[in-house]
PDB file of N, CA and C in Angstrom:
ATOM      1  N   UNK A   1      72.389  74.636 123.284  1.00  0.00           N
ATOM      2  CA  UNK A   1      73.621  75.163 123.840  1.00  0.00           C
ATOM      3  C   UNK A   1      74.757  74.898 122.852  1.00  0.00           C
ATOM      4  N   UNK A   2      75.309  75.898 122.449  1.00  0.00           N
ATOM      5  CA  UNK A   2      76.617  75.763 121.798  1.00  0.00           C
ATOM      6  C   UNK A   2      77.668  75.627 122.370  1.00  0.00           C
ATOM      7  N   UNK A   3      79.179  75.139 122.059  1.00  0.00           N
ATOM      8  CA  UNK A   3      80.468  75.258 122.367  1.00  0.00           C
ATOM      9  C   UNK A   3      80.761  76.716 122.605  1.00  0.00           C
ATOM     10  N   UNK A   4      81.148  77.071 123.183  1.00  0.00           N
ATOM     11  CA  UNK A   4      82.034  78.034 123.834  1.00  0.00           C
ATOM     12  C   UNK A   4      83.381  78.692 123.314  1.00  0.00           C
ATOM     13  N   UNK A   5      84.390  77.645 123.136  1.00  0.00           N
ATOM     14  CA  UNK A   5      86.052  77.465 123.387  1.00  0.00           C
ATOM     15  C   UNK A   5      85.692  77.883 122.591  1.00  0.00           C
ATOM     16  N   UNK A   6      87.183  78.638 122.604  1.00  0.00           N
ATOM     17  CA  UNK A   6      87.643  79.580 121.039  1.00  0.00           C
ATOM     18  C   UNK A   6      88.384  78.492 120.486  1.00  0.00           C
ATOM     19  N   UNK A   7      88.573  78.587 119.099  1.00  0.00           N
ATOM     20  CA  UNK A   7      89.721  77.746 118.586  1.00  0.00           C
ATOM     21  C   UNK A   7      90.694  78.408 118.738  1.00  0.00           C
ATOM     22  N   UNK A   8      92.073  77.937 118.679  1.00  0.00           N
ATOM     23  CA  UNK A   8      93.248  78.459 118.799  1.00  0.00           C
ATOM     24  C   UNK A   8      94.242  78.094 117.934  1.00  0.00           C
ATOM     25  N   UNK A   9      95.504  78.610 117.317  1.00  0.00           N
ATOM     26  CA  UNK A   9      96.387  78.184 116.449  1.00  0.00           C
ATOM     27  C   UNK A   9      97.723  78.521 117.290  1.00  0.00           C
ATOM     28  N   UNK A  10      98.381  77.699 116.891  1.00  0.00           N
ATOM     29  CA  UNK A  10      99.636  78.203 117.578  1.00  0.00           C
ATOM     30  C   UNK A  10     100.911  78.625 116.343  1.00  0.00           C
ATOM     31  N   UNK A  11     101.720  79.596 116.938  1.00  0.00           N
ATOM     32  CA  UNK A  11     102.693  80.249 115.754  1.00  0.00           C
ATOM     33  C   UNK A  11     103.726  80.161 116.628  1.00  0.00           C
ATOM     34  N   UNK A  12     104.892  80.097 115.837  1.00  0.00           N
ATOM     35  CA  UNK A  12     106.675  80.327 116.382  1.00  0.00           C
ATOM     36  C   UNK A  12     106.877  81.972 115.864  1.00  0.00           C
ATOM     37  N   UNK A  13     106.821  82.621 116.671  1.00  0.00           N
ATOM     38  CA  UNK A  13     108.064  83.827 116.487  1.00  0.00           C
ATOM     39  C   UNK A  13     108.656  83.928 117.361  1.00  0.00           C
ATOM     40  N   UNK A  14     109.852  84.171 116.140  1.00  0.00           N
ATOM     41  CA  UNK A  14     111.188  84.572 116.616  1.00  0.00           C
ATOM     42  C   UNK A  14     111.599  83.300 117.568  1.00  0.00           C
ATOM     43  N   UNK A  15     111.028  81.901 117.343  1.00  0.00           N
ATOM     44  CA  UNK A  15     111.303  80.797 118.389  1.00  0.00           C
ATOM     45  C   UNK A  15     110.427  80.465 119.368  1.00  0.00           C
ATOM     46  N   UNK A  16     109.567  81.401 119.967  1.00  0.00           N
ATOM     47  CA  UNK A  16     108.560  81.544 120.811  1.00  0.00           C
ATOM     48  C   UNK A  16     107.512  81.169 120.374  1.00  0.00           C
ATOM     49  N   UNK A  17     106.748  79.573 121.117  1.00  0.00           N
ATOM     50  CA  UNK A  17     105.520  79.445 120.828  1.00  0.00           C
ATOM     51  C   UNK A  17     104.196  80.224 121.262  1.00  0.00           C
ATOM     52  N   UNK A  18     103.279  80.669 120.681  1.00  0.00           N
ATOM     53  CA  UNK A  18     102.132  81.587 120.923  1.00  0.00           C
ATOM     54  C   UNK A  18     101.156  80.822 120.843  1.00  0.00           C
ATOM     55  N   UNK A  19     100.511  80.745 121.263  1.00  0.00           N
ATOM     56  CA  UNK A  19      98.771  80.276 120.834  1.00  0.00           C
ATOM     57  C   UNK A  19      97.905  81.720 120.283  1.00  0.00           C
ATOM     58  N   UNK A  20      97.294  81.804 119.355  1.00  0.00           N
ATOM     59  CA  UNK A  20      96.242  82.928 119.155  1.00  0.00           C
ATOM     60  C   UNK A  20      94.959  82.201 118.555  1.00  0.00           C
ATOM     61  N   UNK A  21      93.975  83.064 118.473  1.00  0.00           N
ATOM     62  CA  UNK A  21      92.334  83.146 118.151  1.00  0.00           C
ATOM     63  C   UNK A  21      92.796  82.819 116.912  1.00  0.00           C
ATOM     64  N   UNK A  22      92.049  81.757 116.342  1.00  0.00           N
ATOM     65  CA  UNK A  22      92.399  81.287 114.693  1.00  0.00           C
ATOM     66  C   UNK A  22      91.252  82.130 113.993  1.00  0.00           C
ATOM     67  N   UNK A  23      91.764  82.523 112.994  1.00  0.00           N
ATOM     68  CA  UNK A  23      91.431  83.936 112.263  1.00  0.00           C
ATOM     69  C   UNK A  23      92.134  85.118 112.577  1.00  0.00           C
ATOM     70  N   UNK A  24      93.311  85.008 113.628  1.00  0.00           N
ATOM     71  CA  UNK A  24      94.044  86.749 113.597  1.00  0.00           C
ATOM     72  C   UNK A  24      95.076  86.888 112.824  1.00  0.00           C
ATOM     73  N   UNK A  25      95.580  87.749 112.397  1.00  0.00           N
ATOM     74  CA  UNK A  25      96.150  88.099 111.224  1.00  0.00           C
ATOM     75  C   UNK A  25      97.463  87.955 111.886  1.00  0.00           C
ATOM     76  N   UNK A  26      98.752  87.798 111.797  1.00  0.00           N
ATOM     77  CA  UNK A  26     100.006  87.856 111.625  1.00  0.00           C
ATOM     78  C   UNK A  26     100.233  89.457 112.793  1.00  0.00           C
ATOM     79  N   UNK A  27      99.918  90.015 112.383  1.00  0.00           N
ATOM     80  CA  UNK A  27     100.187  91.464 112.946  1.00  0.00           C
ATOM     81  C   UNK A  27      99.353  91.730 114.447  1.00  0.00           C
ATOM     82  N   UNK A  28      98.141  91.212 114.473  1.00  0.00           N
ATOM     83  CA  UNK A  28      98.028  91.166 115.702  1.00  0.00           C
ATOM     84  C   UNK A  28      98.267  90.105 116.667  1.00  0.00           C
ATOM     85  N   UNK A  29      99.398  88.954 116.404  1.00  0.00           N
ATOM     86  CA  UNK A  29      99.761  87.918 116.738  1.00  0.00           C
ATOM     87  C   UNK A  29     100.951  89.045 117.247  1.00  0.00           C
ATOM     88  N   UNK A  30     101.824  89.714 116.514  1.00  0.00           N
ATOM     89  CA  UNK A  30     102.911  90.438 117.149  1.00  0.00           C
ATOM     90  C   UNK A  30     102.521  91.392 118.122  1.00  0.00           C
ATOM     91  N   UNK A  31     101.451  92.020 117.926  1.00  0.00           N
ATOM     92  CA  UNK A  31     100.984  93.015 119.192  1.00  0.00           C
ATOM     93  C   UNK A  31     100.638  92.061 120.409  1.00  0.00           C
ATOM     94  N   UNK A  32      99.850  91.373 119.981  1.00  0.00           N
ATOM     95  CA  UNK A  32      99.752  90.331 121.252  1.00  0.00           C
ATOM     96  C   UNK A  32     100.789  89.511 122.547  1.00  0.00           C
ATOM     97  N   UNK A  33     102.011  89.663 121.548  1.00  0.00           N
ATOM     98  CA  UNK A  33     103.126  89.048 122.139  1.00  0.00           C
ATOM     99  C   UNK A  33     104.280  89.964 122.876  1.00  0.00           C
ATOM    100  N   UNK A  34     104.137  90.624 124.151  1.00  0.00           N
ATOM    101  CA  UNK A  34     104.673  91.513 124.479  1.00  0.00           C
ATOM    102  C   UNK A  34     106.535  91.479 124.509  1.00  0.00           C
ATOM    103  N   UNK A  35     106.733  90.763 123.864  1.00  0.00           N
ATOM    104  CA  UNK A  35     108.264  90.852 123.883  1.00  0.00           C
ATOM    105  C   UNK A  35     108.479  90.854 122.516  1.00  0.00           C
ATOM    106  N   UNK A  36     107.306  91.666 121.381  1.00  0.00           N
ATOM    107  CA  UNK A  36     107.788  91.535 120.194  1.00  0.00           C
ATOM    108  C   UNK A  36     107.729  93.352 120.348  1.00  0.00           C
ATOM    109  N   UNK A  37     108.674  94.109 119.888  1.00  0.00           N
ATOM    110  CA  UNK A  37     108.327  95.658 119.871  1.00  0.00           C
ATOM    111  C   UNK A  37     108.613  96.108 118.755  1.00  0.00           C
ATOM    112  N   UNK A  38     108.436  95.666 117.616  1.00  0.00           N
ATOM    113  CA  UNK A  38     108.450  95.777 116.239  1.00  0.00           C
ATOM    114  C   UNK A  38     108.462  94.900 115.427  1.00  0.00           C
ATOM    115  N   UNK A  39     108.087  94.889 114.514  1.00  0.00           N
ATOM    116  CA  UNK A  39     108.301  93.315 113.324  1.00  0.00           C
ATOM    117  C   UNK A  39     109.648  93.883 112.329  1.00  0.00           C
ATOM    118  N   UNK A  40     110.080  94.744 112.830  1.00  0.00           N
ATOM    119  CA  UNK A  40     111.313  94.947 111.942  1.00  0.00           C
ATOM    120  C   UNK A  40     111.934  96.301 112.521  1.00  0.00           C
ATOM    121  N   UNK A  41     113.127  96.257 111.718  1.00  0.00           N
ATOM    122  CA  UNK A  41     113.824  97.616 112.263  1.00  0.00           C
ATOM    123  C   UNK A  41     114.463  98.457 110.967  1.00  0.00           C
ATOM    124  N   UNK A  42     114.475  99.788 111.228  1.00  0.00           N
ATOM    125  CA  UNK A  42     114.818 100.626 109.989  1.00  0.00           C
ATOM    126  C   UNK A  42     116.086 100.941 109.732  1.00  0.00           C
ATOM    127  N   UNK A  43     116.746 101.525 108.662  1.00  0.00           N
ATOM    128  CA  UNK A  43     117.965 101.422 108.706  1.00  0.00           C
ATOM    129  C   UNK A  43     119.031 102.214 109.742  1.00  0.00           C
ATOM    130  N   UNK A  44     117.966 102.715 110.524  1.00  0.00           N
ATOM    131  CA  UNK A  44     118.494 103.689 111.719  1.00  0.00           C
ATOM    132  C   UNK A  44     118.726 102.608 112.805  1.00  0.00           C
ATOM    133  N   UNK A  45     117.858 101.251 112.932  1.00  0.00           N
ATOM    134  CA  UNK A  45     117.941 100.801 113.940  1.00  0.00           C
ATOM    135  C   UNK A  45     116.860 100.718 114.446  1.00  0.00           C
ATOM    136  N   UNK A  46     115.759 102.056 114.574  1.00  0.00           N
ATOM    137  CA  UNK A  46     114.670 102.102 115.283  1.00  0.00           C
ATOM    138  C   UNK A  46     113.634 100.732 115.028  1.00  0.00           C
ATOM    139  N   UNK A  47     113.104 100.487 115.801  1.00  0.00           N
ATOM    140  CA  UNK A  47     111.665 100.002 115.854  1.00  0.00           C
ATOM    141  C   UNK A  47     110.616 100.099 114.962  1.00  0.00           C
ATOM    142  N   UNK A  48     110.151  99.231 113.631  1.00  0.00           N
ATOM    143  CA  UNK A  48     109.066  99.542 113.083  1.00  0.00           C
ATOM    144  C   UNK A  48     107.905  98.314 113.189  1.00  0.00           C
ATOM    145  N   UNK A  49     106.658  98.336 113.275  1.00  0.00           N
ATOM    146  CA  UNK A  49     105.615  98.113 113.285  1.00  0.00           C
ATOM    147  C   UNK A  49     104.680  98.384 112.470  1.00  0.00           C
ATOM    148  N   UNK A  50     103.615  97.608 112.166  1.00  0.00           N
ATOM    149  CA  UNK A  50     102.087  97.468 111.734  1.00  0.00           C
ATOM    150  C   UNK A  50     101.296  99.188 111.763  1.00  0.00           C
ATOM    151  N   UNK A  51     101.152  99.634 110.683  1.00  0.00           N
ATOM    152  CA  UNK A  51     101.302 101.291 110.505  1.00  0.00           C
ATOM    153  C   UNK A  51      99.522 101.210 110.161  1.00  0.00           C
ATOM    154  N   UNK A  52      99.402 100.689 109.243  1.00  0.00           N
ATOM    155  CA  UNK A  52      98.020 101.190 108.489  1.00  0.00           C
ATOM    156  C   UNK A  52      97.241  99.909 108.446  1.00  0.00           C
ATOM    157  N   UNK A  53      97.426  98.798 108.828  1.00  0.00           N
ATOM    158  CA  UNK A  53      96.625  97.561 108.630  1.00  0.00           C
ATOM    159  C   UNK A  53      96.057  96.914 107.544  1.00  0.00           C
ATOM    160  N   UNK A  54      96.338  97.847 106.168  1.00  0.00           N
ATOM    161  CA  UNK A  54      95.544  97.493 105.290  1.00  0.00           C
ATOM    162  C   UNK A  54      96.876  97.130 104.392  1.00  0.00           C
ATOM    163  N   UNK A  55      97.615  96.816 104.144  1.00  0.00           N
ATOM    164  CA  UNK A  55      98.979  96.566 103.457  1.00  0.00           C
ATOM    165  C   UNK A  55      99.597  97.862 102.496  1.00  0.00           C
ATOM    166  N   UNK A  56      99.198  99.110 102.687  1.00  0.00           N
ATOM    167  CA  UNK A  56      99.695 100.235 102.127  1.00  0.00           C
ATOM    168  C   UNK A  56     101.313 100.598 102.558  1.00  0.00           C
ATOM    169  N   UNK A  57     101.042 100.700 103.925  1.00  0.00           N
ATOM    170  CA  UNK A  57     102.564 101.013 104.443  1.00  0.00           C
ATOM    171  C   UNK A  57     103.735 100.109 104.378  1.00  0.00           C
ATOM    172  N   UNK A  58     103.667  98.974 104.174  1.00  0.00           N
ATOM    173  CA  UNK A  58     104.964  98.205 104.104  1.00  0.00           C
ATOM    174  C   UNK A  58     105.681  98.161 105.123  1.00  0.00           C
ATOM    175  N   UNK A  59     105.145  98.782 106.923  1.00  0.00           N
ATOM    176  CA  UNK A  59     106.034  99.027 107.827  1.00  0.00           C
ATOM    177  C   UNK A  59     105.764  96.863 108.405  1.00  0.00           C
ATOM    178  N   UNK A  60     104.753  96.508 108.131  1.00  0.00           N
ATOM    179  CA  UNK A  60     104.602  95.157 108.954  1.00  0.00           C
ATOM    180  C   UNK A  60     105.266  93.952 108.167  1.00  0.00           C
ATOM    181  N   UNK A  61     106.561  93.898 107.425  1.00  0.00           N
ATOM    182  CA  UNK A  61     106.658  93.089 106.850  1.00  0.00           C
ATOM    183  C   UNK A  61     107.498  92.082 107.488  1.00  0.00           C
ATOM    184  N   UNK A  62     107.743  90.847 107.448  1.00  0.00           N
ATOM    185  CA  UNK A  62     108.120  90.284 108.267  1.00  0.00           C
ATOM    186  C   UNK A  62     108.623  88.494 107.433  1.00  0.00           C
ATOM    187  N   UNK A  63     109.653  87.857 107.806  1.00  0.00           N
ATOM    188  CA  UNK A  63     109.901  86.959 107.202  1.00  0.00           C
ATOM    189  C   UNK A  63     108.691  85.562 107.833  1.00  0.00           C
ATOM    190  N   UNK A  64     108.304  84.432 107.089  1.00  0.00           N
ATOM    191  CA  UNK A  64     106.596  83.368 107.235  1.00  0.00           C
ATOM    192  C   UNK A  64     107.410  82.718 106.829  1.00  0.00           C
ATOM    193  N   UNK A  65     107.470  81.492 107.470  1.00  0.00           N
ATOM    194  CA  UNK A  65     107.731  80.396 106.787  1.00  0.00           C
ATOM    195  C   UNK A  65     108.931  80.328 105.427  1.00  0.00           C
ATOM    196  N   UNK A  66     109.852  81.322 105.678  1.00  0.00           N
ATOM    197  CA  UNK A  66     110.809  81.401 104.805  1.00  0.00           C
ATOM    198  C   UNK A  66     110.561  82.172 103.665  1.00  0.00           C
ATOM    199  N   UNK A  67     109.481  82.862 103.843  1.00  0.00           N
ATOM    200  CA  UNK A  67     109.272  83.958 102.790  1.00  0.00           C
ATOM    201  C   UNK A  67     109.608  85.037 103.101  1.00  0.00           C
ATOM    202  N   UNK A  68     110.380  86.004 102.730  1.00  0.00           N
ATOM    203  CA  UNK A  68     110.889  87.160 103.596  1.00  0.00           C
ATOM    204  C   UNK A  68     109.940  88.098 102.715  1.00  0.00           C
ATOM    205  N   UNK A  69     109.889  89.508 103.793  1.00  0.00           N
ATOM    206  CA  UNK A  69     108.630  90.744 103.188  1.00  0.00           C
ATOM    207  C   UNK A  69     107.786  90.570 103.092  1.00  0.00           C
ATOM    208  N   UNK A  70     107.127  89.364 103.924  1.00  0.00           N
ATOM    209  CA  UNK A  70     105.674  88.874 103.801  1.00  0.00           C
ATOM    210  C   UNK A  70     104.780  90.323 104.754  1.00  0.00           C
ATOM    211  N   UNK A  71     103.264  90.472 104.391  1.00  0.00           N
ATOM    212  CA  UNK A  71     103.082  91.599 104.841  1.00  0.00           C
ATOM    213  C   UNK A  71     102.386  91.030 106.232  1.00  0.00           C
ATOM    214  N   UNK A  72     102.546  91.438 107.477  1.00  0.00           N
ATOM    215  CA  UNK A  72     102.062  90.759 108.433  1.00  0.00           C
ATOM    216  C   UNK A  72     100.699  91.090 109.058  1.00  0.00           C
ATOM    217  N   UNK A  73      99.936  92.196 108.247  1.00  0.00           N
ATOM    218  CA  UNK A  73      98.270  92.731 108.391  1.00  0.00           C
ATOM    219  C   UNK A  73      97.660  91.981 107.385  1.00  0.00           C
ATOM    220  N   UNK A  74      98.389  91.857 106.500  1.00  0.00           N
ATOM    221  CA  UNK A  74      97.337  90.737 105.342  1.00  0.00           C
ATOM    222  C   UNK A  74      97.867  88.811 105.253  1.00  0.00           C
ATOM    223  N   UNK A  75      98.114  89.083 106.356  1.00  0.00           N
ATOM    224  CA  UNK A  75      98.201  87.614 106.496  1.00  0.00           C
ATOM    225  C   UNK A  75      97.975  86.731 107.685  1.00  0.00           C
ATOM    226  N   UNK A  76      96.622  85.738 107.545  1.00  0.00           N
ATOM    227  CA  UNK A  76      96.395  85.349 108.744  1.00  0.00           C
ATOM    228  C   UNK A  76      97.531  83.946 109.456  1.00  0.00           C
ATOM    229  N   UNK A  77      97.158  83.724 110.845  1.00  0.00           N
ATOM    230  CA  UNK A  77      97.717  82.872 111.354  1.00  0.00           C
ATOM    231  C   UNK A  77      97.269  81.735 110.922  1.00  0.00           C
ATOM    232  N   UNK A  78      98.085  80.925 110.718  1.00  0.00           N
ATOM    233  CA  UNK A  78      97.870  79.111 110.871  1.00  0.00           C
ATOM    234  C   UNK A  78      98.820  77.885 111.881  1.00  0.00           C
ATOM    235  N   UNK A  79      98.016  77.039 112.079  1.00  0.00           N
ATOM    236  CA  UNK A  79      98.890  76.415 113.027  1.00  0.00           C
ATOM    237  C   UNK A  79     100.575  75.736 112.476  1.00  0.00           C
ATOM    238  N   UNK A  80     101.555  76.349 113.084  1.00  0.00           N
ATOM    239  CA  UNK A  80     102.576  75.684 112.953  1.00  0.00           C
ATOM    240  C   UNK A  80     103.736  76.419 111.897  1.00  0.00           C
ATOM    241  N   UNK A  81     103.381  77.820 111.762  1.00  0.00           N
ATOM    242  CA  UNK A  81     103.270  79.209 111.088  1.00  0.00           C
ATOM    243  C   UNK A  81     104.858  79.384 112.018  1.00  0.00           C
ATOM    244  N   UNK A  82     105.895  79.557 111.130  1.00  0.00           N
ATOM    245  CA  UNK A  82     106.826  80.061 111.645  1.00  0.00           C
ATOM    246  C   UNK A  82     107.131  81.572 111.225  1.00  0.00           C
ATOM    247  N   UNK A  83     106.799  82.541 112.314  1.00  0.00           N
ATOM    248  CA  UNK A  83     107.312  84.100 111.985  1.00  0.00           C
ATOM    249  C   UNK A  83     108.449  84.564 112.757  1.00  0.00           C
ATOM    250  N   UNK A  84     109.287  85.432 111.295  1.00  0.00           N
ATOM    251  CA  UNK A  84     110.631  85.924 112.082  1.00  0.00           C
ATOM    252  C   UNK A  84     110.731  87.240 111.841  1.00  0.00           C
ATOM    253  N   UNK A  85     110.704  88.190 112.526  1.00  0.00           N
ATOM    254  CA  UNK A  85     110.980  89.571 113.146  1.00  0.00           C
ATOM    255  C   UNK A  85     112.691  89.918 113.031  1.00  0.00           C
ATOM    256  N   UNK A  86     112.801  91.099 112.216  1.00  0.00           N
ATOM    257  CA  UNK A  86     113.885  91.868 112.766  1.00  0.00           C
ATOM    258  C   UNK A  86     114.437  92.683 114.064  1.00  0.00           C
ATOM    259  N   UNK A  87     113.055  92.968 114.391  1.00  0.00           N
ATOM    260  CA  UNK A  87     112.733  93.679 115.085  1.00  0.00           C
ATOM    261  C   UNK A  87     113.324  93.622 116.592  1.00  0.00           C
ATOM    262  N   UNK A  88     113.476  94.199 117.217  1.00  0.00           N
ATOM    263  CA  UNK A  88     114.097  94.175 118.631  1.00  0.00           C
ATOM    264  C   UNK A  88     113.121  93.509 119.788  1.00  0.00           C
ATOM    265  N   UNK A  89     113.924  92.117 120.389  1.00  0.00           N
ATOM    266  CA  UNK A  89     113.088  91.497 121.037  1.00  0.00           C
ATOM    267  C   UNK A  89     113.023  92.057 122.833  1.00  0.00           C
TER     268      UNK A  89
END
């Protein structure tokens, strides 16, 4: 019989602690979190988000731990991972 439990990591966005599945990427840490509705906003204002998953689009970029434009599909979660969103909460 094996263990079961998932492991879990926990992240700050935008101030908000999350727990997620350790191994999910940054970007589906923001889909997961229903009061995130974009990881950034365009110069219109609108709402942008996680476009292509593979880091082509540049729509998921998002400030980590004080790195700003970090891409948030190619980057996984770790515990204690602070992410900050432009984006409209």
């Amino acid at each position: 019989m094996h263990d079961t439990r998932e492991v879990r990591v926990r992240v700050i966005i935008d101030g908000h602690a999350l727990d997620v599945p350790a191994g999910s990427t940054v970007a589906a840490a923001l889909a997961a979190n229903a009061g995130i509705a974009g990881t950034r906003t365009s110069v219109s204002g609108a709402p942008r988000t996680a476009l292509c998953g593979m880091g082509v689009c540049q729509e998921c970029r998002v400030t980590i731990d004080a790195v700003a434009h970090t891409l948030a599909c190619q980057t996984l979660c770790r515990d204690g991972q602070v992410i900050e969103t432009t984006g409209p909460r």
